[in-house]
Protein backbone atom coordinates (compact mmCIF):
# COMPACT_ATOMS: atom_id res chain seq x y z
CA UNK A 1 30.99 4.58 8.15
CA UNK A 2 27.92 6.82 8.10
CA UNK A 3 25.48 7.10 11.17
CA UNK A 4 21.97 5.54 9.92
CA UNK A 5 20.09 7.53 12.36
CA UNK A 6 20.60 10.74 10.98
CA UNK A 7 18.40 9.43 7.65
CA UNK A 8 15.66 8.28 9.72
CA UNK A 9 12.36 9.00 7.92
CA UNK A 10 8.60 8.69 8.84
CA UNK A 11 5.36 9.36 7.67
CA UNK A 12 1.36 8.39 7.55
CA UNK A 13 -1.09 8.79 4.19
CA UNK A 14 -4.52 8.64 4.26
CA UNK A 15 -6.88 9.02 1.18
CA UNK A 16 -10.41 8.32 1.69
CA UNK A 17 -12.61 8.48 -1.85
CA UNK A 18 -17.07 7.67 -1.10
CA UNK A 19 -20.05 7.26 -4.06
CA UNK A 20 -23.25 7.27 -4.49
CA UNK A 21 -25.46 5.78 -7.10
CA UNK A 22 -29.20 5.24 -7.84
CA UNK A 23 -30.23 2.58 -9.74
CA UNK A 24 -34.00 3.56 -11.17
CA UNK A 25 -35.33 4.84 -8.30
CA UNK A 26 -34.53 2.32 -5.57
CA UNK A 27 -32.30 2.09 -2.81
CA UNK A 28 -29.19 4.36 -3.28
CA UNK A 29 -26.00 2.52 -3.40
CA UNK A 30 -22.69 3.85 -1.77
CA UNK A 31 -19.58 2.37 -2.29
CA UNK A 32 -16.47 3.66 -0.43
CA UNK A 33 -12.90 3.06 -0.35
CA UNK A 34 -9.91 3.95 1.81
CA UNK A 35 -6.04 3.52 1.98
CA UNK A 36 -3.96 3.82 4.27
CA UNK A 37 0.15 4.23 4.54
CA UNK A 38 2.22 3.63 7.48
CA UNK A 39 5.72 3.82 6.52
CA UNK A 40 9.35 4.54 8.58
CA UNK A 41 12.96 4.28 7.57
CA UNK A 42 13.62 1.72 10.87
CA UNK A 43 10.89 -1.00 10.74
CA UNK A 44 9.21 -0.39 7.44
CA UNK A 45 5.50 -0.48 7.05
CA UNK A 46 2.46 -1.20 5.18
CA UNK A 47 -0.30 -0.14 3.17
CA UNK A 48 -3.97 -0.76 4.18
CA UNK A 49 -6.98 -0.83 1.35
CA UNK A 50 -10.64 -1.02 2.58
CA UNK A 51 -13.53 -1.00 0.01
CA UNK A 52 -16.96 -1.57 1.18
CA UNK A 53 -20.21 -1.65 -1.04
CA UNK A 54 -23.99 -1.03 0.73
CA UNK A 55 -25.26 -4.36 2.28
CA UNK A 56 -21.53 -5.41 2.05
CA UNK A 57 -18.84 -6.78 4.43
CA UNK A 58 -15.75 -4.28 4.11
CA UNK A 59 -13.03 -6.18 2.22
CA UNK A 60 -9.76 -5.41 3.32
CA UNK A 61 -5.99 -5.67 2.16
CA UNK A 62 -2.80 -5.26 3.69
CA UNK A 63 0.64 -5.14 2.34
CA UNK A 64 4.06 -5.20 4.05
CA UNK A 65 6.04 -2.92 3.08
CA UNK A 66 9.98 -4.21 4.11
CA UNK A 67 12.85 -1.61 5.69
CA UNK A 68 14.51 0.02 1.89
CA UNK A 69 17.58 -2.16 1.13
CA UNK A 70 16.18 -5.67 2.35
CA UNK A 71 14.10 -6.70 -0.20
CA UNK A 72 10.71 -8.25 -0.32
CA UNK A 73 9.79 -10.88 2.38
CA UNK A 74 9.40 -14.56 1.49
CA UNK A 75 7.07 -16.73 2.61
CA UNK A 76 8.66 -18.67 4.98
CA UNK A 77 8.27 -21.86 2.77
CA UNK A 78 11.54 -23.64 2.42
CA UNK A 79 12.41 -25.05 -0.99
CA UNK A 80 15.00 -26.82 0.03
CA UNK A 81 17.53 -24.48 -2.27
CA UNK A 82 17.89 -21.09 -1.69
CA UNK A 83 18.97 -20.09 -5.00
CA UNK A 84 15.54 -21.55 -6.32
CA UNK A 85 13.67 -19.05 -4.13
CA UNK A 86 12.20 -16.29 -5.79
CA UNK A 87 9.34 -13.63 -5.71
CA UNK A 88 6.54 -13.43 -8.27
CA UNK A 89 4.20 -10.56 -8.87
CA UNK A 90 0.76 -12.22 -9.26
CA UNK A 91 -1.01 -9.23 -9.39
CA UNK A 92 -3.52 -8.17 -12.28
CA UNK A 93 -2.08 -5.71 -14.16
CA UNK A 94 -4.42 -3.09 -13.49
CA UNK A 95 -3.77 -3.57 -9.64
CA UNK A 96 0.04 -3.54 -10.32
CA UNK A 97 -0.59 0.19 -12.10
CA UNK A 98 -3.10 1.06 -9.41
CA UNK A 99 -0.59 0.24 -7.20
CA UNK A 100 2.37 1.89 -8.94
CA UNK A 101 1.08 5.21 -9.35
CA UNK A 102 -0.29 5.42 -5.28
CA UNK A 103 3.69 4.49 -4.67
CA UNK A 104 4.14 7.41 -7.16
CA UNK A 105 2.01 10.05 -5.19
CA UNK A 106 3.38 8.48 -1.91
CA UNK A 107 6.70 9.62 -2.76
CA UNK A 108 5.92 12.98 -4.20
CA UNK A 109 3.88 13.91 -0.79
CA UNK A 110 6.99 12.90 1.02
CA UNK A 111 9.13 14.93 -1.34
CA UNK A 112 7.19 18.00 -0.70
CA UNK A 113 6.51 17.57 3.15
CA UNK A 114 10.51 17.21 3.23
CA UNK A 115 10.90 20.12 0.70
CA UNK A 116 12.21 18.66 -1.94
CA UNK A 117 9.66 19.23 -4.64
C-alpha cells in the first residue's frame, strides 16, 4: 500500500490578457480578461474566468475542479436511480477547446516547474 502523501502536488496560475480599441474617434474601449487556477492533489480546486468590457459589470465563472480519481461532481439532484445519473458537457464547442488547450498549458507549466519537461 503506497503512502498518498508523498504525491502531494500544488500549484496557482494566473494569466491576465487587456485591449484597447477605438471606434472612429470616440471613447476608447478596453476589454480585459483574467483566469485564474487554484489546484492541489488533497482537496482539488478550481478555475476562475473574469472578462469585463468598459461601462460593463465583470462577468465571472468558476469551475470546480474535483481531487484526480473521483470524478466530476453531480448536482445533488436525485433521480431516483443511480445508474441513470450521468454528466453532460453542455458547453459550446469553442469553450470546450478554449477550455482544453488552458488544461493543456496548465499541465505543461506544472511539468516544467516540477522538471519534467
Amino acid at each position: 500500500m503506497s503512502n498518498n502523501q508523498s504525491s502531494y502536488t500544488s500549484y496557482t496560475s494566473t494569466s491576465y490578457t487587456t485591449s484597447s480599441t477605438s471606434n472612429g474617434g470616440g471613447e476608447p474601449q478596453t476589454h480585459s480578461y483574467s483566469e485564474t487556477a487554484n489546484y492541489d492533489s488533497r482537496h482539488g480546486g478550481n478555475i476562475t474566468r473574469e472578462a469585463r468590457g468598459t461601462g460593463q459589470e465583470t462577468l465571472r465563472e468558476t469551475r470546480e475542479i474535483p481531487v484526480q480519481g473521483q470524478g466530476q461532481v453531480g448536482n445533488g439532484a436525485s433521480s431516483g436511480a443511480d445508474s441513470s445519473r450521468r454528466i453532460e458537457d453542455v458547453t459550446d464547442g469553442e469553450q470546450a477547446e478554449r477550455d482544453r488547450l488552458y488544461e493543456e498549458r496548465m499541465e505543461d507549466e506544472y511539468a516544467k516547474r516540477e522538471g519534467g519537461a
